[in-house]
N, C-alpha and C. Protein backbone atom coordinates (compact mmCIF):
# COMPACT_ATOMS: atom_id res chain seq x y z
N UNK A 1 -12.17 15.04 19.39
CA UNK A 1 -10.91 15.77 19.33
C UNK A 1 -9.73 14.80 19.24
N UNK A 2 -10.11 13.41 20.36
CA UNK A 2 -8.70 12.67 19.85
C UNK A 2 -8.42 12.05 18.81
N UNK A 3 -9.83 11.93 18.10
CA UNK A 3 -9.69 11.01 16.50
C UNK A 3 -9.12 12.31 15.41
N UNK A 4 -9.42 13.27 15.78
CA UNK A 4 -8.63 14.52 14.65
C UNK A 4 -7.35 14.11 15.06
N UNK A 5 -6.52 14.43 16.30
CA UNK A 5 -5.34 14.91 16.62
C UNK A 5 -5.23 12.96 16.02
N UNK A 6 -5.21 12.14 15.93
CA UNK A 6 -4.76 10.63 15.30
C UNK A 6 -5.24 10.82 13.67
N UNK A 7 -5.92 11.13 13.42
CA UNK A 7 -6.33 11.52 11.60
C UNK A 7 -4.78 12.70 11.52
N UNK A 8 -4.92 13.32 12.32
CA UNK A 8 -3.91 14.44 11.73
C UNK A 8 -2.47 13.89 11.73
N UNK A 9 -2.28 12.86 12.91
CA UNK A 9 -0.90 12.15 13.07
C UNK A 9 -0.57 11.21 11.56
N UNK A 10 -1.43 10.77 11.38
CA UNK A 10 -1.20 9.68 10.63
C UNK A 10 -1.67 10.44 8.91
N UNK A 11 -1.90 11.25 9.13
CA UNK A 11 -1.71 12.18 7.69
C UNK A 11 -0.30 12.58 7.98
N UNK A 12 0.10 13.17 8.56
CA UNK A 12 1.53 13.61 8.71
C UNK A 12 2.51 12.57 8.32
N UNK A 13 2.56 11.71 8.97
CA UNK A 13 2.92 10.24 9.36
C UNK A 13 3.16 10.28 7.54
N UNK A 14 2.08 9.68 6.87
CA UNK A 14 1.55 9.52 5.39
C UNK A 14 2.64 10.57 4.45
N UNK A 15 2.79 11.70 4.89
CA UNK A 15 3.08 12.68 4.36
C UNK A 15 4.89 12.43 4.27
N UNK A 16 5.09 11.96 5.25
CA UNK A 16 6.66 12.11 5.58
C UNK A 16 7.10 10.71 4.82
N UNK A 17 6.36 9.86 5.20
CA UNK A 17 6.95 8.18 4.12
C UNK A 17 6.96 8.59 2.55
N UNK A 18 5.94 9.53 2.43
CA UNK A 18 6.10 9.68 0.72
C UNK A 18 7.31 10.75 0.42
N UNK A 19 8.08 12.06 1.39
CA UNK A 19 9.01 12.62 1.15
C UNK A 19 10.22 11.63 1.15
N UNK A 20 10.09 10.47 2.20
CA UNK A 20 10.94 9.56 2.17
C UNK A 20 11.35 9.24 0.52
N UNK A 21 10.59 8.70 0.33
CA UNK A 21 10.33 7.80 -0.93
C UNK A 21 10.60 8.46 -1.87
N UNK A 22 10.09 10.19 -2.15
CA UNK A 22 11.01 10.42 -3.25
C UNK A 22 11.91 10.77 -3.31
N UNK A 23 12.69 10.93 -2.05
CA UNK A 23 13.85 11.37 -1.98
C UNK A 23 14.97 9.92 -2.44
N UNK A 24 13.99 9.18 -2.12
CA UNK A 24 15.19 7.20 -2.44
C UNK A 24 14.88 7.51 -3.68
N UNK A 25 13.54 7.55 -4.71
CA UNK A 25 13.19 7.84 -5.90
C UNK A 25 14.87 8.86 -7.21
N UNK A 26 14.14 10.47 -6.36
CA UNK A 26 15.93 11.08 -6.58
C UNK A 26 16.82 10.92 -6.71
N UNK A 27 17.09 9.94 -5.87
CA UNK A 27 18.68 9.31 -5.23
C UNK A 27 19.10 8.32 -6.46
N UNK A 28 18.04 7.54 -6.83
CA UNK A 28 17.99 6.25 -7.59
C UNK A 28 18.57 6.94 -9.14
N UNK A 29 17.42 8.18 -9.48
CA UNK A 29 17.63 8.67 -10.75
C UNK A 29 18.98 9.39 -11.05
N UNK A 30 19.59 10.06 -9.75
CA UNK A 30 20.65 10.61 -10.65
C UNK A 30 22.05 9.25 -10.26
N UNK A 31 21.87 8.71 -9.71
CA UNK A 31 22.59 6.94 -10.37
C UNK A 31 22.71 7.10 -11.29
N UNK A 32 21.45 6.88 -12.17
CA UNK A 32 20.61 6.08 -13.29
C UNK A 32 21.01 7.20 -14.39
N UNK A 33 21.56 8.28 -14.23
CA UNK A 33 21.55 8.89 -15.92
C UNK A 33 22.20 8.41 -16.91
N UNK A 34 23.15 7.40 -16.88
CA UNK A 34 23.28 7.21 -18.11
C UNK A 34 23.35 5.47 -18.00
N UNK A 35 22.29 4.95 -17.81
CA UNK A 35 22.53 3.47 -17.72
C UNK A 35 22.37 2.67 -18.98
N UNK A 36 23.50 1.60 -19.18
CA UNK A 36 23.74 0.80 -20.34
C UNK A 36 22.84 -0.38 -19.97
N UNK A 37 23.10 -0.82 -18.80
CA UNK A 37 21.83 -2.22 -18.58
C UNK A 37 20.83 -2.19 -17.88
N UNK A 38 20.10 -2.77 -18.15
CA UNK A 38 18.62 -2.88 -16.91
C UNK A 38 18.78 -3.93 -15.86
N UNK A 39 19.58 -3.88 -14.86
CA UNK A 39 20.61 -5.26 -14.29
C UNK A 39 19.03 -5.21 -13.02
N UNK A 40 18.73 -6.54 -12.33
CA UNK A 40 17.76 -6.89 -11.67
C UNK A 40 17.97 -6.06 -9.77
N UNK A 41 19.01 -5.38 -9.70
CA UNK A 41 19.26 -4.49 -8.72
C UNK A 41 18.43 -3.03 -8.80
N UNK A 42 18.21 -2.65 -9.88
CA UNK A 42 17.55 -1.36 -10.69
C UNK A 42 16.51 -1.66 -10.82
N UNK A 43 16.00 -2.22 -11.14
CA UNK A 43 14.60 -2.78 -11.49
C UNK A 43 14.00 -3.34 -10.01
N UNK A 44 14.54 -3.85 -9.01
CA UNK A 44 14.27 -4.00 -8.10
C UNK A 44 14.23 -2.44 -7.03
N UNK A 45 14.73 -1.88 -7.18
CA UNK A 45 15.02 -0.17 -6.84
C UNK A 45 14.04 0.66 -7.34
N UNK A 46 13.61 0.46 -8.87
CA UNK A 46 12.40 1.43 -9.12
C UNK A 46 10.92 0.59 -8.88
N UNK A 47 10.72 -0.55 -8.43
CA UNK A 47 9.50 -1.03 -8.42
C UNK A 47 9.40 -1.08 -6.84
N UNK A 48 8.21 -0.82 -6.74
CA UNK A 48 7.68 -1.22 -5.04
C UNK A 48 6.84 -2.40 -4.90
N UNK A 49 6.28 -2.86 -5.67
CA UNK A 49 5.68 -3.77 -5.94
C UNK A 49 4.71 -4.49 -7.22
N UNK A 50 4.52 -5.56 -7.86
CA UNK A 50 3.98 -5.83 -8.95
C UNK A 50 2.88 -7.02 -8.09
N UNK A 51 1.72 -6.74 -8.87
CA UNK A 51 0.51 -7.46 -8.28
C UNK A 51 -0.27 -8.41 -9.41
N UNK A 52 -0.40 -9.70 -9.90
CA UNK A 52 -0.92 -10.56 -10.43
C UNK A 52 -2.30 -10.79 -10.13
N UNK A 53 -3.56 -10.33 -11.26
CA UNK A 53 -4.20 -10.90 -11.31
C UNK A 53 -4.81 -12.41 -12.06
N UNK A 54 -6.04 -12.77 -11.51
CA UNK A 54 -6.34 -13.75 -12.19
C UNK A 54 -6.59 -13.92 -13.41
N UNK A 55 -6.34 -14.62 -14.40
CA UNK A 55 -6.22 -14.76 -15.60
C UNK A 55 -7.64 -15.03 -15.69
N UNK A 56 -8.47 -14.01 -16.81
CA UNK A 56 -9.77 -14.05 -17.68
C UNK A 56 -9.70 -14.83 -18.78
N UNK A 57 -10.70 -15.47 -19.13
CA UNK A 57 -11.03 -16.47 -20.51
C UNK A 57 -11.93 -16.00 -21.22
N UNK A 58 -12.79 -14.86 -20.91
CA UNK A 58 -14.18 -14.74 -21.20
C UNK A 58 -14.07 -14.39 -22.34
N UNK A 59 -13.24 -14.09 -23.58
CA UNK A 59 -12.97 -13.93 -24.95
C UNK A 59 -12.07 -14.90 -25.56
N UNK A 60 -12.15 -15.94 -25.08
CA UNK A 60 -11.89 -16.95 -25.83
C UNK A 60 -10.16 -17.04 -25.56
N UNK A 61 -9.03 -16.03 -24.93
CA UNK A 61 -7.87 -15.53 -25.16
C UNK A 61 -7.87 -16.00 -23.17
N UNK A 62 -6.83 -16.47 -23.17
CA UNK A 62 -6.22 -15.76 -21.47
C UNK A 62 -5.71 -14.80 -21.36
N UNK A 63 -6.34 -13.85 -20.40
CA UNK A 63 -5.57 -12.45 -20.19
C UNK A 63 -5.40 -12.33 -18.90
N UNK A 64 -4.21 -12.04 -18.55
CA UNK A 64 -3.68 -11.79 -16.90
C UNK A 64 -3.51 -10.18 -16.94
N UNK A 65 -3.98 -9.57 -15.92
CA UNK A 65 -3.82 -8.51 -15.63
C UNK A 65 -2.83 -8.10 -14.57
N UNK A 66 -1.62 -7.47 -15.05
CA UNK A 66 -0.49 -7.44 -13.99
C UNK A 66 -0.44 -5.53 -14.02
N UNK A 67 -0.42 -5.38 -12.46
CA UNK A 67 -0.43 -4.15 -11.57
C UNK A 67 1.19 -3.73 -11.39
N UNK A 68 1.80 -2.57 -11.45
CA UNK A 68 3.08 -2.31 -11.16
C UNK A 68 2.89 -0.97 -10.43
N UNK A 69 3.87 -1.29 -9.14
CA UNK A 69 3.86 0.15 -8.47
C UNK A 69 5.03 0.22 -8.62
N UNK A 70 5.17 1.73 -8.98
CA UNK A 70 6.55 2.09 -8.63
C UNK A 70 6.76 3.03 -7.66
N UNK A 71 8.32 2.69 -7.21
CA UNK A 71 8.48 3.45 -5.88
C UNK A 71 8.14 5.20 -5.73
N UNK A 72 7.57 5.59 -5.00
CA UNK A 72 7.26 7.04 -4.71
C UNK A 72 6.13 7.27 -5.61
N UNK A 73 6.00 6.55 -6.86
CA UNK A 73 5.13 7.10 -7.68
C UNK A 73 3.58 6.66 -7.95
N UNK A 74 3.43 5.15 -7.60
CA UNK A 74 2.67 4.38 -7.03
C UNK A 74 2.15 3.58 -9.08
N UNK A 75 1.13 3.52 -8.92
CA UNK A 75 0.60 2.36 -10.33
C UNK A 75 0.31 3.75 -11.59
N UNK A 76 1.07 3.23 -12.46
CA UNK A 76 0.52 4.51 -13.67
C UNK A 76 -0.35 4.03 -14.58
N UNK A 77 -1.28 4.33 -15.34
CA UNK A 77 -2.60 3.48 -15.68
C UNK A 77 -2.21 3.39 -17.15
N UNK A 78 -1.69 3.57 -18.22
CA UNK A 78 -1.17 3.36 -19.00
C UNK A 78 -2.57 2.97 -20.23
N UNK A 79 -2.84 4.33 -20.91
CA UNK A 79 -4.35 3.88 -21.90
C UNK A 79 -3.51 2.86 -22.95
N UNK A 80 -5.18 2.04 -23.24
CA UNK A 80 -5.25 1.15 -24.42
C UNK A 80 -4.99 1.83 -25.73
N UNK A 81 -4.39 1.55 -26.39
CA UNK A 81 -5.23 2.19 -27.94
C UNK A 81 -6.46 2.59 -28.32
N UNK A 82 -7.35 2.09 -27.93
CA UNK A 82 -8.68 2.32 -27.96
C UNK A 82 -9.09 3.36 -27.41
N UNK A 83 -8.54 3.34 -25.69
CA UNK A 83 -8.62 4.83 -25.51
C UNK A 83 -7.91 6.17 -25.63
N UNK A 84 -7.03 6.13 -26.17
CA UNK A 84 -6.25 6.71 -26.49
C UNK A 84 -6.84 7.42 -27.78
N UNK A 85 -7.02 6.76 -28.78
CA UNK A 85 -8.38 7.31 -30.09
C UNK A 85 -9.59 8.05 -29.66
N UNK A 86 -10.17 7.36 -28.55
CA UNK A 86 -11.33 8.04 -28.02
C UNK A 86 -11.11 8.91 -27.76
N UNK A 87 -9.92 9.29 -26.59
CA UNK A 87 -9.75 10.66 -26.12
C UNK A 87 -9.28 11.55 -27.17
N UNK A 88 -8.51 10.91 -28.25
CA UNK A 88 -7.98 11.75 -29.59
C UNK A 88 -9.76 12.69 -30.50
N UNK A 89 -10.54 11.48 -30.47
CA UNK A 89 -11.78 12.12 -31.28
C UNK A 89 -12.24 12.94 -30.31
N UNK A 90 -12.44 12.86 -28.68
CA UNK A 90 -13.35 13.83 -28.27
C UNK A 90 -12.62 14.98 -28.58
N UNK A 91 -11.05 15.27 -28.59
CA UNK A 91 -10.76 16.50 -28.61
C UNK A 91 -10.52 17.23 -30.29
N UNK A 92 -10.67 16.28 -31.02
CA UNK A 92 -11.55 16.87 -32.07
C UNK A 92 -12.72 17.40 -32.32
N UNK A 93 -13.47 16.37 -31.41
CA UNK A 93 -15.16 17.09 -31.68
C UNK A 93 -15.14 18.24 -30.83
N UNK A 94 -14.42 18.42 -29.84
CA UNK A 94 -14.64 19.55 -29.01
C UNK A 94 -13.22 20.30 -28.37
N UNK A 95 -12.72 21.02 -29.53
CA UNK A 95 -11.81 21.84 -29.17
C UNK A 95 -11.47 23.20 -28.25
């Protein structure tokens, strides 16, 4: 019973940092409607954090894989081209 009533705190808990967040999120955007620059104050305001991975060789190319969270909204996965076609043909083959 006391690990529910602490699961339930800390869901709550969870629940209220993310109303936080989009409410700073909100706050940020109606600033932002008509912005002329991308000045490093803004950009620092919509990101929560950016994460660097280790750079791959295994195709002959270096590729770094860089992670972006943004605030309230967290990492958006952003398809390849490749998949982006794929998902284009399945919904051809199967409408």
């Amino acid at each position: 019973m006391t690990q529910e009533v602490s699961d339930n705190q800390q869901t709550l808990q969870n629940a209220e940092q993310r109303i936080v967040d989009l409410r700073l999120v909100l706050r940020i955007l109606r600033e932002m409607t008509d912005i002329k620059k991308l000045t490093p104050t803004l950009v620092n305001s919509l990101i929560e954090r950016i994460e660097v991975h280790n750079s791959d060789k295994s195709s002959g190319h270096s590729h770094v894989k860089v992670d972006i969270y943004f605030t309230a909204v967290g990492m958006i996965d952003i398809p390849t081209k490749k998949e982006i076609l794929a998902t284009m043909e399945e919904i051809r083959n199967n409408p």
